[in-house]
N, C-alpha and C. Protein backbone atom coordinates (compact mmCIF):
# COMPACT_ATOMS: atom_id res chain seq x y z
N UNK A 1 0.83 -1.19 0.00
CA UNK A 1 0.00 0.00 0.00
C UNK A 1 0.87 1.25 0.00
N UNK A 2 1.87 1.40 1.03
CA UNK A 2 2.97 2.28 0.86
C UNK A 2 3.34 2.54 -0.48
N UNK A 3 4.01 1.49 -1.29
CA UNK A 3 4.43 1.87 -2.60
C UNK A 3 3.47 2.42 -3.39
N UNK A 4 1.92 2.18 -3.25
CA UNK A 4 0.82 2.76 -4.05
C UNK A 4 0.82 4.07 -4.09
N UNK A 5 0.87 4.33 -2.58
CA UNK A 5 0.82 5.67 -2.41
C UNK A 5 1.86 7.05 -2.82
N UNK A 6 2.87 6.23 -2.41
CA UNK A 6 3.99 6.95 -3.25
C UNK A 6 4.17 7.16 -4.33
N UNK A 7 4.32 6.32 -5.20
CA UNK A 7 3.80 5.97 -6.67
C UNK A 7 2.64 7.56 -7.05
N UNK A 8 1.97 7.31 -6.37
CA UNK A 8 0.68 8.22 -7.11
C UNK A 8 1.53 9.94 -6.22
N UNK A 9 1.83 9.94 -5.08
CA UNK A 9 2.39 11.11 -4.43
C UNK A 9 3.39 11.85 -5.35
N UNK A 10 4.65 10.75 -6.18
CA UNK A 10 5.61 11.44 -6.74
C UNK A 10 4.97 11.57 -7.88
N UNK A 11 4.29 10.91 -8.49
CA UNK A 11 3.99 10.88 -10.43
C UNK A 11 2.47 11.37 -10.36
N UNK A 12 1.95 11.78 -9.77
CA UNK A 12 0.94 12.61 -9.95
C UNK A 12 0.45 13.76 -9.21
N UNK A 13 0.97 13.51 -7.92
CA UNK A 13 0.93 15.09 -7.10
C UNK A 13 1.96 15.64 -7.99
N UNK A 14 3.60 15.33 -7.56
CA UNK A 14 4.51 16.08 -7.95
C UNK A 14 4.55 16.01 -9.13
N UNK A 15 4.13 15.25 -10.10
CA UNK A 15 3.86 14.87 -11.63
C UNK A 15 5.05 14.68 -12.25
N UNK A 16 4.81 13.93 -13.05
CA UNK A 16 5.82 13.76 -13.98
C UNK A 16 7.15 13.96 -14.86
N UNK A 17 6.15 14.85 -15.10
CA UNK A 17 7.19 16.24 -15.68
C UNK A 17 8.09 17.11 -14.98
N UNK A 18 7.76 16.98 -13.30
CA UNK A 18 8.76 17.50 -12.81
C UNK A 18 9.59 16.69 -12.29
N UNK A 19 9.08 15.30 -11.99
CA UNK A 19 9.72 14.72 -11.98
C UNK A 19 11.40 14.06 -12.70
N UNK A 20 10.82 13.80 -14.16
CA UNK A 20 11.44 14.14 -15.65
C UNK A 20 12.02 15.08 -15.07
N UNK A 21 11.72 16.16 -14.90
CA UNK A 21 12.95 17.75 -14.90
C UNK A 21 14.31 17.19 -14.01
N UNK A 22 13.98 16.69 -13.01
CA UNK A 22 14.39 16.57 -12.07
C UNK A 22 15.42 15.56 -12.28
N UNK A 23 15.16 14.60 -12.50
CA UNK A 23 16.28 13.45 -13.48
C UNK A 23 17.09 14.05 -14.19
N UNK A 24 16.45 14.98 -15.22
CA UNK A 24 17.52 15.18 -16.36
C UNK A 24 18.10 16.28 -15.63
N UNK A 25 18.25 17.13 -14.71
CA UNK A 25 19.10 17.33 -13.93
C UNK A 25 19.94 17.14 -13.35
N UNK A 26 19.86 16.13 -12.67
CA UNK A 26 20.91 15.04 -12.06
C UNK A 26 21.63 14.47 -13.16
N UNK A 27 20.99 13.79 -14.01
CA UNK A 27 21.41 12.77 -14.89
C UNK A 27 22.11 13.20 -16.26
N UNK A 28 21.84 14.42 -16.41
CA UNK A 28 22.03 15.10 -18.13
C UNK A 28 20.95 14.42 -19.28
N UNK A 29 19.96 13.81 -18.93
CA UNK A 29 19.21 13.05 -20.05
C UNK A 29 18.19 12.96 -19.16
N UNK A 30 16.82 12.97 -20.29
CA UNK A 30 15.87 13.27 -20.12
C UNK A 30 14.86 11.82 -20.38
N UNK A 31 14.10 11.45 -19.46
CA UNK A 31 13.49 9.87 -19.33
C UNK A 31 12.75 9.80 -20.83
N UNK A 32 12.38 8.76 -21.44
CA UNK A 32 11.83 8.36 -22.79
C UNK A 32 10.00 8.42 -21.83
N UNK A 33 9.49 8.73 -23.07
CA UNK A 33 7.96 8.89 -22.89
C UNK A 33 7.42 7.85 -22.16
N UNK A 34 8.01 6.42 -22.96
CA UNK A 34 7.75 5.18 -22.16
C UNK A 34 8.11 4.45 -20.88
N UNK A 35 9.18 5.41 -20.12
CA UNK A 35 9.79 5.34 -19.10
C UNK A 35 8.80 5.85 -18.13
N UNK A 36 8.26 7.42 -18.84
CA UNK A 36 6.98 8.27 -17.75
C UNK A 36 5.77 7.62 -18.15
N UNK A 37 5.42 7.25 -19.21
CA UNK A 37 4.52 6.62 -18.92
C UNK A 37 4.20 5.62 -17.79
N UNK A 38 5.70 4.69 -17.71
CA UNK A 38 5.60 3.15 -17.29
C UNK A 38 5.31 3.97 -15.32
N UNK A 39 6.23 5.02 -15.06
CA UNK A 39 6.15 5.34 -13.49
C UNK A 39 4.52 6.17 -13.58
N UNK A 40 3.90 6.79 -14.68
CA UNK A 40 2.32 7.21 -14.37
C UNK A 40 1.76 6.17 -14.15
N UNK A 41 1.31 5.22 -15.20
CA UNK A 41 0.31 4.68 -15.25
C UNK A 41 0.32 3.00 -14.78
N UNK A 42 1.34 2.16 -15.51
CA UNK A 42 2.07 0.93 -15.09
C UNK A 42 2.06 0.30 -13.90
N UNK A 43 2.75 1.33 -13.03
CA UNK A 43 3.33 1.36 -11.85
C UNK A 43 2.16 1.47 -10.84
N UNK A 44 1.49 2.45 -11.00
CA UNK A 44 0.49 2.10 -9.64
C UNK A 44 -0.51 1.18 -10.30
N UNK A 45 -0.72 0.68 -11.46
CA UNK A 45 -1.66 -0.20 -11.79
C UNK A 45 -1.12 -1.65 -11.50
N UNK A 46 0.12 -2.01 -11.26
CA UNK A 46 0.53 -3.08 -10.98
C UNK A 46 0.57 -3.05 -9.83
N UNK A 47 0.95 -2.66 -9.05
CA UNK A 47 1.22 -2.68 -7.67
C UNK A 47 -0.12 -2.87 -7.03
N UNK A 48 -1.48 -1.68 -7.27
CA UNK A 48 -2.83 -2.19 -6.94
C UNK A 48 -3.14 -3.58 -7.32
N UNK A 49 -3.05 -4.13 -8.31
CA UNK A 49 -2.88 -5.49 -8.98
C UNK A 49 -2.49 -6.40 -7.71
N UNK A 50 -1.04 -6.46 -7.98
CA UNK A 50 -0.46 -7.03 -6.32
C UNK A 50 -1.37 -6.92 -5.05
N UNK A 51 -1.80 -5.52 -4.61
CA UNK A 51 -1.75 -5.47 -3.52
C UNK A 51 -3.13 -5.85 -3.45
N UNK A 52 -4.31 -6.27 -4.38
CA UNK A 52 -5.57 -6.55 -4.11
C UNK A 52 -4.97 -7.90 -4.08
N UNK A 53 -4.47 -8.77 -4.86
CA UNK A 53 -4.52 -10.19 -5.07
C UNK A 53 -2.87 -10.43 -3.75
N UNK A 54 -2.99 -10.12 -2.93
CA UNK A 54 -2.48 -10.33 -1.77
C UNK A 54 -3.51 -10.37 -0.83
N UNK A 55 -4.66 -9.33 -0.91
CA UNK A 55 -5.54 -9.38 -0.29
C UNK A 55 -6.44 -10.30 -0.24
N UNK A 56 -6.62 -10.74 -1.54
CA UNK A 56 -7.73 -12.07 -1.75
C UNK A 56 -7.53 -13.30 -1.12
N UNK A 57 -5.88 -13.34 -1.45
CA UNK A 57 -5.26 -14.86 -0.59
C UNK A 57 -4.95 -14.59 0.14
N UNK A 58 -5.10 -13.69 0.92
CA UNK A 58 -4.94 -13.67 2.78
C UNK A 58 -5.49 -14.64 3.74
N UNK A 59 -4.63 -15.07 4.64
CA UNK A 59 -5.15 -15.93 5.48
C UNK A 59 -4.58 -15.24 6.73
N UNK A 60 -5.43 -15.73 8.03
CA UNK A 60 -5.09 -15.36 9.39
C UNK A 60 -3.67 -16.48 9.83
N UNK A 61 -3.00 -15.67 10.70
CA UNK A 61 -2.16 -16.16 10.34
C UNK A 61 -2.07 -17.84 11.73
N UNK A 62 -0.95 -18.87 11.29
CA UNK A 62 -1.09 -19.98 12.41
C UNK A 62 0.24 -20.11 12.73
N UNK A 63 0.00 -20.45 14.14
CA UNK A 63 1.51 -20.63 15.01
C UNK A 63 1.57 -22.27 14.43
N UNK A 64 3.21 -22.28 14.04
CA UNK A 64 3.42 -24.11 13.76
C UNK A 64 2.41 -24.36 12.61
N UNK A 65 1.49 -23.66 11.93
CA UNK A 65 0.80 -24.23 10.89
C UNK A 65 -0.52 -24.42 11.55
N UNK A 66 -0.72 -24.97 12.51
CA UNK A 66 -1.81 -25.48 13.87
C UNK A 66 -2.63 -24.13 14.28
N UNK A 67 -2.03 -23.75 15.12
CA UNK A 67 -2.28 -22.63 16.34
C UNK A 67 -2.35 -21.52 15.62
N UNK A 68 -4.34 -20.82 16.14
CA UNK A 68 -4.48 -19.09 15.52
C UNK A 68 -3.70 -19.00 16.85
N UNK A 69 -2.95 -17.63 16.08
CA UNK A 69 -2.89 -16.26 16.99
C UNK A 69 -3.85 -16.07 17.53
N UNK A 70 -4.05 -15.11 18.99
CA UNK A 70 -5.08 -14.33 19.87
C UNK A 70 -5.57 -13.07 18.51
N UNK A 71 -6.38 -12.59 19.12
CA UNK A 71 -6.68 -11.45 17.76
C UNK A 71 -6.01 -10.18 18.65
N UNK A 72 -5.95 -10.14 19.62
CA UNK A 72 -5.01 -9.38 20.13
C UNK A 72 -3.55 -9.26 19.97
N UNK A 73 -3.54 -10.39 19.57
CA UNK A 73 -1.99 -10.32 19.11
C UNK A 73 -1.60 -9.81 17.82
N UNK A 74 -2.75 -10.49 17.32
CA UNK A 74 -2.81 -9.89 15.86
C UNK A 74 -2.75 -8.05 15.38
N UNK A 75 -3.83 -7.67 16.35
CA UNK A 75 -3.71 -6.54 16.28
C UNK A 75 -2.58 -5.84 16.87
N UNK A 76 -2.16 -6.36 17.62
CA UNK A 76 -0.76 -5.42 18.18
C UNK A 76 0.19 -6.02 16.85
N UNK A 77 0.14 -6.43 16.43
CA UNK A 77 1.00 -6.78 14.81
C UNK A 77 0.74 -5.93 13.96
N UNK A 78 -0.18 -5.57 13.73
CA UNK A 78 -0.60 -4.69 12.82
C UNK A 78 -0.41 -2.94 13.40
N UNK A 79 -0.53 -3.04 14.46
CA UNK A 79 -0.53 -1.42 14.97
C UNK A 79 0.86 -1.07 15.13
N UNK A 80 2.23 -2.04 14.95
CA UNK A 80 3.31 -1.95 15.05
C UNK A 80 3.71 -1.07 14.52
N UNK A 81 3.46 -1.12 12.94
CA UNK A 81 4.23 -0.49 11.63
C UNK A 81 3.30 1.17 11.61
N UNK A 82 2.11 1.07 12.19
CA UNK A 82 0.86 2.25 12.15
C UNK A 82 1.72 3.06 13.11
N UNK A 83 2.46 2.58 14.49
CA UNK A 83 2.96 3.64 15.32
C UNK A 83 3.96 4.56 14.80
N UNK A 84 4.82 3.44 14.08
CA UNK A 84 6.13 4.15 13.92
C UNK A 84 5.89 4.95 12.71
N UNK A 85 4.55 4.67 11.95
CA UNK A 85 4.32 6.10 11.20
C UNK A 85 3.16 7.58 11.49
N UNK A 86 2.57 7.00 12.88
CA UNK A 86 2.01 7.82 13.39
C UNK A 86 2.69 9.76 13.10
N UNK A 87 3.52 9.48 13.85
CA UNK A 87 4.10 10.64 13.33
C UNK A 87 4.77 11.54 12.67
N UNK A 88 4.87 11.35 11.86
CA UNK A 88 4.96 11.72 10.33
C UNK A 88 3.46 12.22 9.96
N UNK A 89 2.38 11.20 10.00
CA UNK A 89 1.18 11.59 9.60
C UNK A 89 0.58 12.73 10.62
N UNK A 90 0.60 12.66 11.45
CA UNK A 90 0.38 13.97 12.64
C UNK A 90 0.85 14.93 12.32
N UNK A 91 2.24 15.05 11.98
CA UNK A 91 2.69 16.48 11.70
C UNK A 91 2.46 16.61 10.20
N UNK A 92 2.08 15.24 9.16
CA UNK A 92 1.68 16.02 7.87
C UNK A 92 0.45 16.93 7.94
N UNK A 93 -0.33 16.65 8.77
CA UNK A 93 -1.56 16.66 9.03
C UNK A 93 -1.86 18.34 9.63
N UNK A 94 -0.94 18.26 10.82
CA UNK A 94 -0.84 19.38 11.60
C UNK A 94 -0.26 20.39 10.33
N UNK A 95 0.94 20.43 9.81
CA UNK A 95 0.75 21.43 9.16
C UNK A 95 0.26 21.68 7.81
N UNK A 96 -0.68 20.83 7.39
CA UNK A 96 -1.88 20.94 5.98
C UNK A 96 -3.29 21.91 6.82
N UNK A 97 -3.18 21.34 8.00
CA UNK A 97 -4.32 22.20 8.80
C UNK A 97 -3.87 23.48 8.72
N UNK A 98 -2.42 24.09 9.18
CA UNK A 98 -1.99 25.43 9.74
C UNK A 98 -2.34 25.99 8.59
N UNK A 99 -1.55 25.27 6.89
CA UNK A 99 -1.23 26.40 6.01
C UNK A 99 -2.78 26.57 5.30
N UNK A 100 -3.75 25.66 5.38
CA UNK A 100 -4.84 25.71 5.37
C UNK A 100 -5.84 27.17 6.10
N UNK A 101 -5.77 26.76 7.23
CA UNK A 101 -6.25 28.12 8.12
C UNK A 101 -5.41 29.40 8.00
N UNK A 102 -4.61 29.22 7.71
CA UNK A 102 -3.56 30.51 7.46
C UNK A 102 -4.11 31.26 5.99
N UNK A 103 -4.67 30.63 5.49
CA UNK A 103 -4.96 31.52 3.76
C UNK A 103 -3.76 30.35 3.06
N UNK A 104 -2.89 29.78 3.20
CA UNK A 104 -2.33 29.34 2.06
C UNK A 104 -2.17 28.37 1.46
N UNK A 105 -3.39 28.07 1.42
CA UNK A 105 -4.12 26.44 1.53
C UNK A 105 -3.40 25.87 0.10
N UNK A 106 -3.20 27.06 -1.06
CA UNK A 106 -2.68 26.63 -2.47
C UNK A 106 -1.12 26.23 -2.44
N UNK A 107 -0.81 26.72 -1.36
CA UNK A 107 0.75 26.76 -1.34
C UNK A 107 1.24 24.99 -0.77
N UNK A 108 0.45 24.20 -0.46
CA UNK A 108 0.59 22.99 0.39
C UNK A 108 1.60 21.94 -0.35
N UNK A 109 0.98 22.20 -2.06
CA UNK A 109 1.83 21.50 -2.75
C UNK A 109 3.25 22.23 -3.57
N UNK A 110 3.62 23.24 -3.54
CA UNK A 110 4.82 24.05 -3.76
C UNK A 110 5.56 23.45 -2.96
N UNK A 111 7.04 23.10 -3.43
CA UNK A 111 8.09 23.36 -2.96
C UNK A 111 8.63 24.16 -2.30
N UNK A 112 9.03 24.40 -0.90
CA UNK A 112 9.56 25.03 0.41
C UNK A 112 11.18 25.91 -0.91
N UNK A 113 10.67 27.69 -0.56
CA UNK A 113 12.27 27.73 -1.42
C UNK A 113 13.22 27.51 -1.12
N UNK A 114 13.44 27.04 0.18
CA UNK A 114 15.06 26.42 0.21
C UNK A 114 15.08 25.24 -0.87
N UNK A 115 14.02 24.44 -1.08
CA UNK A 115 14.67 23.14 -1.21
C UNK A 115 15.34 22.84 -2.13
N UNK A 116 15.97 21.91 -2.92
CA UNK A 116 17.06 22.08 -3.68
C UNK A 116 18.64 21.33 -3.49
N UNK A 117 19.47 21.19 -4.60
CA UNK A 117 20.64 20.47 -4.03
C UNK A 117 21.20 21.01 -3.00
N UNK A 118 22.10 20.94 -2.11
CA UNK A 118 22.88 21.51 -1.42
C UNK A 118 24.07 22.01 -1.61
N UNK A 119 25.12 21.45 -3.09
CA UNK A 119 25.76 21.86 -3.24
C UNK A 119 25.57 23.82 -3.73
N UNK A 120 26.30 24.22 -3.49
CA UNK A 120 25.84 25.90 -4.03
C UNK A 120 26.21 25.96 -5.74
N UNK A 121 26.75 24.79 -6.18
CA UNK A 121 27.15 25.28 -7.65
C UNK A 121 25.55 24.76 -8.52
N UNK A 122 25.67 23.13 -7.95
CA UNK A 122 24.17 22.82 -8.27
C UNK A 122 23.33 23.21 -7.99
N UNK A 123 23.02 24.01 -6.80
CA UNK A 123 21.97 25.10 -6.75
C UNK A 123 21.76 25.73 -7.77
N UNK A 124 23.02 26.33 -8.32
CA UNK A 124 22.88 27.69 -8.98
C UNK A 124 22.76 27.78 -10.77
N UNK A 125 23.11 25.86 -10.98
CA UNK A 125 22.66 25.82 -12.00
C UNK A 125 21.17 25.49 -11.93
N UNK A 126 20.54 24.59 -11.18
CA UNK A 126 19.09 24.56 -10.74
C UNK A 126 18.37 26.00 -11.05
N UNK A 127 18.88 26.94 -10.01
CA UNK A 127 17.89 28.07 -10.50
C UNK A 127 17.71 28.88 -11.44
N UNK A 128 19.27 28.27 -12.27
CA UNK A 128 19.61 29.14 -13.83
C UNK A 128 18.32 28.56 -14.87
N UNK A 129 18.40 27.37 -14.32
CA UNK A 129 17.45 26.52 -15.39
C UNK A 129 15.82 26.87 -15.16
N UNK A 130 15.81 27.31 -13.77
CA UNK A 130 14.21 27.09 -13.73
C UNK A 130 13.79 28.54 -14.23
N UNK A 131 14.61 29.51 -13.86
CA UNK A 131 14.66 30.91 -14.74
C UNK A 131 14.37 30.79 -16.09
N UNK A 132 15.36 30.35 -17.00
CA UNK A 132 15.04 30.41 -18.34
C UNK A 132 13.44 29.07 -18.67
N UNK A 133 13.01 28.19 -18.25
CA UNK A 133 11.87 27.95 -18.08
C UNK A 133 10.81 28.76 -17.91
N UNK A 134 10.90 29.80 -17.21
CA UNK A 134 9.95 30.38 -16.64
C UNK A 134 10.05 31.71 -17.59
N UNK A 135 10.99 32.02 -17.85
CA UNK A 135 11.27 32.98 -19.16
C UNK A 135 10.47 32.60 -20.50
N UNK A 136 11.00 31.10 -20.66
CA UNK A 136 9.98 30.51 -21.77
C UNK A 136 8.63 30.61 -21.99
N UNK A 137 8.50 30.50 -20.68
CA UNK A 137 6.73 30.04 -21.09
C UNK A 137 5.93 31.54 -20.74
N UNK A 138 7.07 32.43 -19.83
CA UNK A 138 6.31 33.82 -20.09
C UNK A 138 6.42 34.13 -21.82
N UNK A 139 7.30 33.98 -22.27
CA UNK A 139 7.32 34.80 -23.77
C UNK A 139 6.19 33.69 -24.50
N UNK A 140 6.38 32.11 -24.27
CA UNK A 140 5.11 31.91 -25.32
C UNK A 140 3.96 32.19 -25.08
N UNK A 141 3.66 32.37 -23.59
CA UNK A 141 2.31 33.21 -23.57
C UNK A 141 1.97 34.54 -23.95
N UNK A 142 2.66 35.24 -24.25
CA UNK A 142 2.84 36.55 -24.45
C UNK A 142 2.83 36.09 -26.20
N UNK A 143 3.70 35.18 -26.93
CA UNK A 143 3.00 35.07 -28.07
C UNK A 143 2.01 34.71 -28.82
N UNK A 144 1.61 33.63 -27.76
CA UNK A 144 -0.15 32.97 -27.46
C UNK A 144 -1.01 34.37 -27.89
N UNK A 145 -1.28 34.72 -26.80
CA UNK A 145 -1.79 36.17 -26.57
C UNK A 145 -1.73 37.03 -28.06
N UNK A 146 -0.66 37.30 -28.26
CA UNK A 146 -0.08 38.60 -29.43
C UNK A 146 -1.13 37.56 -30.67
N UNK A 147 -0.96 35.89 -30.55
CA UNK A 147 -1.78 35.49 -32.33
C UNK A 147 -3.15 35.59 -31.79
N UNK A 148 -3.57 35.34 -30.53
CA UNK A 148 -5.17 35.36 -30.10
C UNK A 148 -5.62 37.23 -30.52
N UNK A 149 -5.28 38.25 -29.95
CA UNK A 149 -5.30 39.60 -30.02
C UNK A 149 -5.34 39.39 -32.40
N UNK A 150 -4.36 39.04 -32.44
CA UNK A 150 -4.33 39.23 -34.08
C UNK A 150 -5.79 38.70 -34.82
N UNK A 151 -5.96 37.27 -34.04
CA UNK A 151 -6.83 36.57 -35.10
C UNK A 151 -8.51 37.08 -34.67
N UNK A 152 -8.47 37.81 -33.49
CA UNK A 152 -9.50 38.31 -32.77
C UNK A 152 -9.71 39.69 -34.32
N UNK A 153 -8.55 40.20 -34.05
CA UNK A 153 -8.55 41.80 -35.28
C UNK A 153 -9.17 41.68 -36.50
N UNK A 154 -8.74 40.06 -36.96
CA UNK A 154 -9.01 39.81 -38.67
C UNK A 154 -10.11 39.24 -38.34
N UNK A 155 -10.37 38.76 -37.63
CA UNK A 155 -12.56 38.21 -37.68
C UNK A 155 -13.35 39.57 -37.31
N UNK A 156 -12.75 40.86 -36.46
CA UNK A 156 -13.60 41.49 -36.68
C UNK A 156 -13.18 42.42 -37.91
N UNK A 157 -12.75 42.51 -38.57
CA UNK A 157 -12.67 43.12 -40.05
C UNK A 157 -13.59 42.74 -41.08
């Protein structure tokens, strides 16, 4: 279930494409379509796959093959792995509530601006890159715009 979730956390919260960015950063090369495809869609469809047909053949479990477990025991088995992630989920929780009540409920999924390599050189190519990105897609909107404004002029003529 963990891997499901992650799966869908990195390739569709954080999506793909930034994901992709993010590789070919590190890496100098940029993942093949069928690579993002296989971590979108593949990946949590197999794993749900797995993790239902684990579920189907579930059995309770027997001491020696013979002997159930108490269900108390059982459950303290299961609440094992729930504690030690208790908190993590508390404080995800606690602060989705704060930035929530605070007004910045949009900001939950943004990246914190520190975050980033640590080295300062890879930093600084990081933010060179996300600059001219962001340069990009201001000017093609701005040329978007300039043919929408044009083709708006010649229909009303």
């Amino acid at each position: 279930m963990g891997g499901i979730l992650t799966s869908v956390a990195v390739h569709w919260v954080f999506g793909v494409r930034n994901f992709s960015d993010m590789i070919e950063f590190m890496l100098n090369y940029r993942p093949s379509i069928i690579m993002q495809a296989a971590w979108a869609v593949v990946a949590p469809i197999t794993l749900l796959v797995v993790f239902i047909g684990s579920l189907s053949n579930w059995k309770w479990p027997l001491y020696a093959g013979k002997v159930e477990y108490p269900m108390w025991a059982i459950m303290l088995g299961a609440m094992v792995p729930l504690i030690k992630l208790a908190p993590v989920t508390i404080e995800a929780l606690r602060h989705l509530i704060k930035m929530v009540f605070s007004g910045r409920g949009r900001d939950i999924l943004k990246p914190h601006p520190r975050w980033g390599p640590g080295c300062p050189v890879a930093r600084q190519r990081l933010n060179e890159r996300q600059r001219l990105n962001k340069e990009a897609a201001e000017s093609n909107t701005q040329l978007q715009m300039q043919s929408v404004n044009t083709a708006l002029e010649n229909r009303n003529m």
